[in-house]
Structure formats: structure tokens, C-alpha cells
PDB file of N, CA and C in Angstrom:
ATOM      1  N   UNK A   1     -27.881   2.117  20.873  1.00  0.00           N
ATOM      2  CA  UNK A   1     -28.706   3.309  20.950  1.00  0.00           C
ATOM      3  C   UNK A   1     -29.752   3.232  19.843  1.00  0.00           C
ATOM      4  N   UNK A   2     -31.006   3.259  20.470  1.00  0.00           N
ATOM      5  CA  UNK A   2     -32.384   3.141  19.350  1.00  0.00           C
ATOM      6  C   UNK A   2     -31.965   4.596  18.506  1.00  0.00           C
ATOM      7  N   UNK A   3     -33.028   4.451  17.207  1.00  0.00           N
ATOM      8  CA  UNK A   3     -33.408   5.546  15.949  1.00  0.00           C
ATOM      9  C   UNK A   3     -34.096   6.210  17.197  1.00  0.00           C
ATOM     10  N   UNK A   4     -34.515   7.783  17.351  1.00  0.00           N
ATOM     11  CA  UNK A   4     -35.247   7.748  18.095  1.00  0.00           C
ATOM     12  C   UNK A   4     -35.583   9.494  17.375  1.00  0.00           C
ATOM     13  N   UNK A   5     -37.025  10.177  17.884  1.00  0.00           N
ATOM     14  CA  UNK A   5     -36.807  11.422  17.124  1.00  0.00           C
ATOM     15  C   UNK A   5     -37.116  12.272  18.504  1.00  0.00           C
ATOM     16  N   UNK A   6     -36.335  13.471  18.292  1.00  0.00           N
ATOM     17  CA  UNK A   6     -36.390  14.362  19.180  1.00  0.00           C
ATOM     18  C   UNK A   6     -37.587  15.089  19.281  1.00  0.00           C
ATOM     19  N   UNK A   7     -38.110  16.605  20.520  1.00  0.00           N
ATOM     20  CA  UNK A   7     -38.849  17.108  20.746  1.00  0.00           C
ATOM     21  C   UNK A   7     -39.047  18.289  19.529  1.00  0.00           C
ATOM     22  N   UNK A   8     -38.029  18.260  18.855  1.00  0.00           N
ATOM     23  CA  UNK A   8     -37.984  18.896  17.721  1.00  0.00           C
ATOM     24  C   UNK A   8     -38.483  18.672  16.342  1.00  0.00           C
ATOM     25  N   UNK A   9     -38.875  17.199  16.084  1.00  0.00           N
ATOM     26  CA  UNK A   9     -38.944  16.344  15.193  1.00  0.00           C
ATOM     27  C   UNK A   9     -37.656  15.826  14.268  1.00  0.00           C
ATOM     28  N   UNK A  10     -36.523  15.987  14.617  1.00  0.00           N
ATOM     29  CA  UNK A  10     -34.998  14.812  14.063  1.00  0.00           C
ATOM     30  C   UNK A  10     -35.562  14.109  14.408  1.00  0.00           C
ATOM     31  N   UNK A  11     -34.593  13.632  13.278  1.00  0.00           N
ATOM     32  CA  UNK A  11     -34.828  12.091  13.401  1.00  0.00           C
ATOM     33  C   UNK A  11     -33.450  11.759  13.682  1.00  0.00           C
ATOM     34  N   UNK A  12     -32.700  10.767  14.429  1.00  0.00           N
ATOM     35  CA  UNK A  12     -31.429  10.679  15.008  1.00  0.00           C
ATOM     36  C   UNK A  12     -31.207   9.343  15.962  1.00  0.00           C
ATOM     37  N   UNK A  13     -29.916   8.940  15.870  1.00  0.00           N
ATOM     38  CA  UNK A  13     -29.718   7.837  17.345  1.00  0.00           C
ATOM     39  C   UNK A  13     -29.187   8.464  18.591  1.00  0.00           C
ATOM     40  N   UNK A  14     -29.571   8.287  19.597  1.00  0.00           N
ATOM     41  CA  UNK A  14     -29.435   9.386  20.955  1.00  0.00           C
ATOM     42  C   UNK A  14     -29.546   8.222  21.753  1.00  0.00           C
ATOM     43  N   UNK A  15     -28.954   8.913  22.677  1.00  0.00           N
ATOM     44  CA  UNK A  15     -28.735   7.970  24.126  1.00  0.00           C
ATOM     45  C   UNK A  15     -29.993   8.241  24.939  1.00  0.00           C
ATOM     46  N   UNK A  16     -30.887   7.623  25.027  1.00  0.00           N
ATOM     47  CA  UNK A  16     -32.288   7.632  25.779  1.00  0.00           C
ATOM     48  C   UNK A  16     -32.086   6.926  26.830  1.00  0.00           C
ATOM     49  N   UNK A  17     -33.059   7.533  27.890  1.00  0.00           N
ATOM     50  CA  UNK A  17     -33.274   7.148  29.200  1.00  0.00           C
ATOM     51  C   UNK A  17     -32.654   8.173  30.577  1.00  0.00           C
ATOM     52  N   UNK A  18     -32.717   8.069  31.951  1.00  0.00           N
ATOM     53  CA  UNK A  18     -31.973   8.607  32.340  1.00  0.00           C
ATOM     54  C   UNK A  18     -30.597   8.416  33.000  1.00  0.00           C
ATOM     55  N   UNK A  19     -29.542   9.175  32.918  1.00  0.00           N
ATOM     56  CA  UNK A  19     -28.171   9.177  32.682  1.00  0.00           C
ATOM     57  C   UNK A  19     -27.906   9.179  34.303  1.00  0.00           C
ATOM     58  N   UNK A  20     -29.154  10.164  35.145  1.00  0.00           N
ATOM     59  CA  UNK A  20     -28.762  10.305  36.282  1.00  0.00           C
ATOM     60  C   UNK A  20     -27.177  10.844  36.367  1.00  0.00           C
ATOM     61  N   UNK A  21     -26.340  11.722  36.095  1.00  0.00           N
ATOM     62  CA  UNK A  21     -25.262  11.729  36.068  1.00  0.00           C
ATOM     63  C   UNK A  21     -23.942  11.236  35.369  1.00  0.00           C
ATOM     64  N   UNK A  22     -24.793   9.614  35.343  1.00  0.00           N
ATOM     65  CA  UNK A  22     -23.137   9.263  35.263  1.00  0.00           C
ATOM     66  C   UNK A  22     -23.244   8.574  33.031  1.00  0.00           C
ATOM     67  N   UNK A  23     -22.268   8.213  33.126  1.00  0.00           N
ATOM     68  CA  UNK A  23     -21.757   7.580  31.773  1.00  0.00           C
ATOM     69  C   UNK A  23     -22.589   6.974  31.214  1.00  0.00           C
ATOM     70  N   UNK A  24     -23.538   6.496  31.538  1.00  0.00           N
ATOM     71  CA  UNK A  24     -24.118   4.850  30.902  1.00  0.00           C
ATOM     72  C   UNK A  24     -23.357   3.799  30.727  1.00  0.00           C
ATOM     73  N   UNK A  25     -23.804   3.132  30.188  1.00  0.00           N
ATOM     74  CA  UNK A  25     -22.986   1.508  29.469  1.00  0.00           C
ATOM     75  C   UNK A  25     -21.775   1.725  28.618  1.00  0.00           C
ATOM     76  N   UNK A  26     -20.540   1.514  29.620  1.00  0.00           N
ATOM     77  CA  UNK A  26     -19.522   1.865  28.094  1.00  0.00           C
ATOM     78  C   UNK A  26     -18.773   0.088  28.111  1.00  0.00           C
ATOM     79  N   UNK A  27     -18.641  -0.027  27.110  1.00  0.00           N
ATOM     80  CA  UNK A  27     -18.317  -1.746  26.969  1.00  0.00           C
ATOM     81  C   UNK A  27     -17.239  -1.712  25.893  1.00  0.00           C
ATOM     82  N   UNK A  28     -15.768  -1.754  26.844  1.00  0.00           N
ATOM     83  CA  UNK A  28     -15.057  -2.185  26.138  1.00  0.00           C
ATOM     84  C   UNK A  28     -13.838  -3.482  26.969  1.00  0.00           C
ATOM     85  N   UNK A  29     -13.981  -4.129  25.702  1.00  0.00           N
ATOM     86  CA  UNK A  29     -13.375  -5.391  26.408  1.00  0.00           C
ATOM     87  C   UNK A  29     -11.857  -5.506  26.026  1.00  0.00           C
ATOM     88  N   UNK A  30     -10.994  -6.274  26.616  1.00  0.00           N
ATOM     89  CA  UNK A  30      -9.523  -6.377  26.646  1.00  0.00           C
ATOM     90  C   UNK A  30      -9.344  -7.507  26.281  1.00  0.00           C
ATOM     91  N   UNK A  31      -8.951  -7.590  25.443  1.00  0.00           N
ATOM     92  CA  UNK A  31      -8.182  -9.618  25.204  1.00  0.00           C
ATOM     93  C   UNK A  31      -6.592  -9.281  25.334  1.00  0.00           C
ATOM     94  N   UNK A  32      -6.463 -10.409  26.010  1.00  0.00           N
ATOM     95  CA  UNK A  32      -4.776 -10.889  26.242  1.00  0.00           C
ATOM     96  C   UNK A  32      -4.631 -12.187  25.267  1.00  0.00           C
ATOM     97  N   UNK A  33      -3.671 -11.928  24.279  1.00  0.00           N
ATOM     98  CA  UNK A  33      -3.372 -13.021  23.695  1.00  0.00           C
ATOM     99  C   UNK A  33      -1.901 -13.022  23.138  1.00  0.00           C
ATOM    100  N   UNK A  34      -1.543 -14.874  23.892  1.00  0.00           N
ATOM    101  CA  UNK A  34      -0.392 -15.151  24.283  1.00  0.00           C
ATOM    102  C   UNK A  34      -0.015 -16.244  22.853  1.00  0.00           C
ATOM    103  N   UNK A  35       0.776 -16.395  22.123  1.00  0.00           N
ATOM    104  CA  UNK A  35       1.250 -16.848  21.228  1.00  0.00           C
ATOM    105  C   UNK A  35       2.618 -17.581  21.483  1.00  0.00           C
ATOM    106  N   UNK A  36       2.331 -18.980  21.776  1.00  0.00           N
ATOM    107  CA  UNK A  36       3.995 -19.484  22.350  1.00  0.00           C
ATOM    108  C   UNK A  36       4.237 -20.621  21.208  1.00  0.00           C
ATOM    109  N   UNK A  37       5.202 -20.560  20.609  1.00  0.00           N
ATOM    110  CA  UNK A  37       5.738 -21.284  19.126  1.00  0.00           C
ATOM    111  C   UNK A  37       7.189 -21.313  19.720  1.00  0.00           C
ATOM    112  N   UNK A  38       7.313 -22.566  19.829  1.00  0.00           N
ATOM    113  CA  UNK A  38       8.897 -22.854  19.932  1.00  0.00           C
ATOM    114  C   UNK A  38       9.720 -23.955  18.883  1.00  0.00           C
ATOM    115  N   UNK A  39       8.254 -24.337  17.967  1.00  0.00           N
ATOM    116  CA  UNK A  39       9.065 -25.352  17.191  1.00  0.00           C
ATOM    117  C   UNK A  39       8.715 -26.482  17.465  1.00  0.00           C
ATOM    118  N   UNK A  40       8.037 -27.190  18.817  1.00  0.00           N
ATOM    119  CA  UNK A  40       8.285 -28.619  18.978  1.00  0.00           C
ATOM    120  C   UNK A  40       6.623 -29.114  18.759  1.00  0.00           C
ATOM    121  N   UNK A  41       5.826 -28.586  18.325  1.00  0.00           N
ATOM    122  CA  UNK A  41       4.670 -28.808  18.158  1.00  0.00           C
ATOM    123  C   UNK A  41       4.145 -29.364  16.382  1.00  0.00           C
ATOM    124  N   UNK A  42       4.944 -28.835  15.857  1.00  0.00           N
ATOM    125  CA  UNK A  42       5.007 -29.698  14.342  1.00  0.00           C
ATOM    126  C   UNK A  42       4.894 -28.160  13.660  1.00  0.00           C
ATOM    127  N   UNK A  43       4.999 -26.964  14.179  1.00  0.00           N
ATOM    128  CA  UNK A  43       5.106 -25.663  13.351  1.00  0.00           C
ATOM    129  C   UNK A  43       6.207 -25.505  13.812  1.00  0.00           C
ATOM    130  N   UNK A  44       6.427 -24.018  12.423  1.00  0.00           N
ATOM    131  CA  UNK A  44       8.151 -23.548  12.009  1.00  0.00           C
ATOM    132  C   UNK A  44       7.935 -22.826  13.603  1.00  0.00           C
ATOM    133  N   UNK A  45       9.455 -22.755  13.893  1.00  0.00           N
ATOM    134  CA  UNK A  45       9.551 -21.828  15.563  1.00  0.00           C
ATOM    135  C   UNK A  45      10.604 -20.359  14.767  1.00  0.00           C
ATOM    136  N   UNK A  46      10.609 -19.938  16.217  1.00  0.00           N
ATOM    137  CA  UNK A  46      11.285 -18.432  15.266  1.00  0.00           C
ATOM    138  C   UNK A  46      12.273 -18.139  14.907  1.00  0.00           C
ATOM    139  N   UNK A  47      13.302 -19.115  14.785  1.00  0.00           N
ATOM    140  CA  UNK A  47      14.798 -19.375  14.307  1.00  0.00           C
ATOM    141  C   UNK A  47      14.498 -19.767  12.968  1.00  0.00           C
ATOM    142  N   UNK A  48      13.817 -20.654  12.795  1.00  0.00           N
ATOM    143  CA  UNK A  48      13.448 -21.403  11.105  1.00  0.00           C
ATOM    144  C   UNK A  48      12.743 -19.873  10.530  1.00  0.00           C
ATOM    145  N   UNK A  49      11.417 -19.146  11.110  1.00  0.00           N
ATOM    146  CA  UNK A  49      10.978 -18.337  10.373  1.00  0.00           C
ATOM    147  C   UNK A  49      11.936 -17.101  10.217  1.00  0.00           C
ATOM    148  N   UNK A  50      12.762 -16.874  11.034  1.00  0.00           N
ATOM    149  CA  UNK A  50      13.770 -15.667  10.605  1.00  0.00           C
ATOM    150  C   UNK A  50      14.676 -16.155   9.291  1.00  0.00           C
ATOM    151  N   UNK A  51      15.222 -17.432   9.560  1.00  0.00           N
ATOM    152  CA  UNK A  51      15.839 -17.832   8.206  1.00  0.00           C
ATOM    153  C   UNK A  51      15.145 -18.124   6.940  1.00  0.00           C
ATOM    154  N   UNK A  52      13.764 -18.214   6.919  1.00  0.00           N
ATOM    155  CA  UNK A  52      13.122 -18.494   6.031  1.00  0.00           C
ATOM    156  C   UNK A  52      12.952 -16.573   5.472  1.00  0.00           C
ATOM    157  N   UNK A  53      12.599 -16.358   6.079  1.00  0.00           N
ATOM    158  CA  UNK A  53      12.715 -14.354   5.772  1.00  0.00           C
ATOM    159  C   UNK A  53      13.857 -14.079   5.047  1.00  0.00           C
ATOM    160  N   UNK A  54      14.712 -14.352   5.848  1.00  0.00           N
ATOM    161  CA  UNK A  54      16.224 -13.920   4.969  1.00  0.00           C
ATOM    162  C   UNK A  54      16.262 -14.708   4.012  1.00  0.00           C
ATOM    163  N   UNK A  55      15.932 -15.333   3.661  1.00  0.00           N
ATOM    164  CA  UNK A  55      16.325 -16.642   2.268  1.00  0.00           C
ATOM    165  C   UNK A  55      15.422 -15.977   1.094  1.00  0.00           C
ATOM    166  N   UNK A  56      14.467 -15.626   1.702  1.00  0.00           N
ATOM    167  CA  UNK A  56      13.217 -14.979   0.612  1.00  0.00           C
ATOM    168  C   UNK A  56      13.928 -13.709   0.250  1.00  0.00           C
ATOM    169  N   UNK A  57      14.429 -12.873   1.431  1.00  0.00           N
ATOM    170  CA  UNK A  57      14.756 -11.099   0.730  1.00  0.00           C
ATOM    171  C   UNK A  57      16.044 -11.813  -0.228  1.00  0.00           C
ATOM    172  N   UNK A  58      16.730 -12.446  -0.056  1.00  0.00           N
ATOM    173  CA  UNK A  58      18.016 -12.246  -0.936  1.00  0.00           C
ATOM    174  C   UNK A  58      17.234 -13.371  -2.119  1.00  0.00           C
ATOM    175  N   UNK A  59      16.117 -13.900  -2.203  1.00  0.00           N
ATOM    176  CA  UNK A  59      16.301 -14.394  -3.666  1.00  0.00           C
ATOM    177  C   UNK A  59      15.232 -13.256  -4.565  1.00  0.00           C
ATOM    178  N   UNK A  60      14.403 -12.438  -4.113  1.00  0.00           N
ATOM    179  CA  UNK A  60      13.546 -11.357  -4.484  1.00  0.00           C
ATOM    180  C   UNK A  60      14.894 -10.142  -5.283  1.00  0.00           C
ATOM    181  N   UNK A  61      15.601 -10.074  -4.339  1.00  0.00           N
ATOM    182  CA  UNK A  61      16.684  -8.961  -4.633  1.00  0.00           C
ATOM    183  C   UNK A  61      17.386  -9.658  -5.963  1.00  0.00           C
ATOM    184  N   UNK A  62      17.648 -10.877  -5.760  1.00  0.00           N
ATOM    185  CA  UNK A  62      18.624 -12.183  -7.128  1.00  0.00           C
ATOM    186  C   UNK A  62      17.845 -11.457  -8.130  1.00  0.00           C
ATOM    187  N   UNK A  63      15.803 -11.971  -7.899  1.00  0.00           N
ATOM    188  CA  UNK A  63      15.318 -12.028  -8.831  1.00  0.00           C
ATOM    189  C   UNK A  63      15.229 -10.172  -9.823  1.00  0.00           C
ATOM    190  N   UNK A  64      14.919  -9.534  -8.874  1.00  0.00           N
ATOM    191  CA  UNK A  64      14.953  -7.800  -8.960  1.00  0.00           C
ATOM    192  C   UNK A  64      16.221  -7.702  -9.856  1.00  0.00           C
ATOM    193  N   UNK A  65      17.047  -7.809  -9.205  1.00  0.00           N
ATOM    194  CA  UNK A  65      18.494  -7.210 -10.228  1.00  0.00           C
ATOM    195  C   UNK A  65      18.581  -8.032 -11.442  1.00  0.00           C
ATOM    196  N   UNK A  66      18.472  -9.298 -11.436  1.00  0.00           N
ATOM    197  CA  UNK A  66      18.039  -9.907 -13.129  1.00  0.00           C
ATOM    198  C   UNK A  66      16.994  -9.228 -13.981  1.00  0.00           C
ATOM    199  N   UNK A  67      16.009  -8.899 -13.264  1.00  0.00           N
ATOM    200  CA  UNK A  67      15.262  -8.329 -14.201  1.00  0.00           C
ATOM    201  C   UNK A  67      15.400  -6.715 -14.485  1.00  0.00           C
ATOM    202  N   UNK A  68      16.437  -5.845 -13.760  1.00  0.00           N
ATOM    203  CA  UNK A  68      17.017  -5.044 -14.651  1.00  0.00           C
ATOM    204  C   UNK A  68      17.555  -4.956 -15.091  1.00  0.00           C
ATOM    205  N   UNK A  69      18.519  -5.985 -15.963  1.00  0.00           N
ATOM    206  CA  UNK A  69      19.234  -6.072 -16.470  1.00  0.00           C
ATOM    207  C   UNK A  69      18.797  -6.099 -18.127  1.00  0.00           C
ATOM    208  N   UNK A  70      19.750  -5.892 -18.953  1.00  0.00           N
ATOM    209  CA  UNK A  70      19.037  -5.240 -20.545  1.00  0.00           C
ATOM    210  C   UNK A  70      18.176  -6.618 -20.788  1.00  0.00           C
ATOM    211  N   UNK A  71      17.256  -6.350 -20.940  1.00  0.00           N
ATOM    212  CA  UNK A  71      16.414  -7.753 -21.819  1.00  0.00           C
ATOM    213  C   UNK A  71      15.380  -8.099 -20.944  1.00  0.00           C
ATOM    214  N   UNK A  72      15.749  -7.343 -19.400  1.00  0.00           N
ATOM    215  CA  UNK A  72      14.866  -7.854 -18.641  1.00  0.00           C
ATOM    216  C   UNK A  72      13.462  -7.174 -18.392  1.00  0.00           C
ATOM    217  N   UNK A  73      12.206  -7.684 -17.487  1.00  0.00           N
ATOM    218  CA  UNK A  73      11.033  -6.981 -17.657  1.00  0.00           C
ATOM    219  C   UNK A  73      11.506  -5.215 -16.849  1.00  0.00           C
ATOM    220  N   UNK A  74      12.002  -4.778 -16.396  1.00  0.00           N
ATOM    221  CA  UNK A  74      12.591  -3.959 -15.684  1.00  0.00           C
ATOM    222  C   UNK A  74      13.280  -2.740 -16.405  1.00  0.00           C
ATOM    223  N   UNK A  75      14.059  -3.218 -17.067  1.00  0.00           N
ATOM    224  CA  UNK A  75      15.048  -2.796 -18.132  1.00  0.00           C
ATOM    225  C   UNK A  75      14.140  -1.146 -18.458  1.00  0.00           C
ATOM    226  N   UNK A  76      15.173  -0.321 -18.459  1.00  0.00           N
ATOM    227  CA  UNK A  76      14.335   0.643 -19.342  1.00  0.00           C
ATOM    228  C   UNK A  76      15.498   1.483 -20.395  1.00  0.00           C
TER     229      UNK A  76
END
């Protein structure tokens, strides 16, 4: 939609031309996107990345509770 100024003098972006009724140009597009990872392509598949998840929360939590412990950055 052009800058365009009204019969009023605004200044504004407006839908110019005639509408004749209906909507104008509405443009919206749809993507379908399919993501297939099973592992045999030389990337992690979703058995390795679930275990890789769990391996990370329990050494974050290791690392968390060491560091509240007295001496640690946590500690209060």
C-alpha cells in the first residue's frame, strides 16, 4: 500500500484503487515442512538426542547442587 494523502490533506498508507466490493490482494502463504531424522544420514536421530538431553539435565543439576553447597558460587 503506497504513502498516499487523503481529500483531507493526511498524510497516510491506504488501500487505493477500486475495491469494487471485494477484499483486494490478501497474500498469505502456507509452508509444509517435513523434518525426517532417523539417524542413518550421519546426524544424531531422536533416541541419541533424547539421551543426550537427559545426560545434560542430570549433570547441570550435579553441577547446581555443588555449587550450593558452603564455599560454593551459590552458597548464601
Amino acid at each position: 500500500m503506497p504513502l498516499t494523502r487523503a481529500a483531507d490533506g493526511s498524510l497516510g498508507v491506504r488501500a487505493v484503487g477500486s475495491m469494487n466490493g471485494s477484499a483486494g490482494l490478501v497474500y498469505s502463504p502456507v509452508y509444509h515442512i517435513a523434518i525426517q531424522n532417523d539417524g542413518t544420514n550421519g546426524q544424531i536421530g531422536p533416541e541419541a538426542a533424547g539421551s543426550l538431553v537427559q545426560l545434560i539435565d542430570q549433570r547441570v543439576q550435579a553441577v547446581m547442587l555443588s555449587m550450593r553447597r558452603d564455599g560454593g558460587m551459590l552458597s548464601g
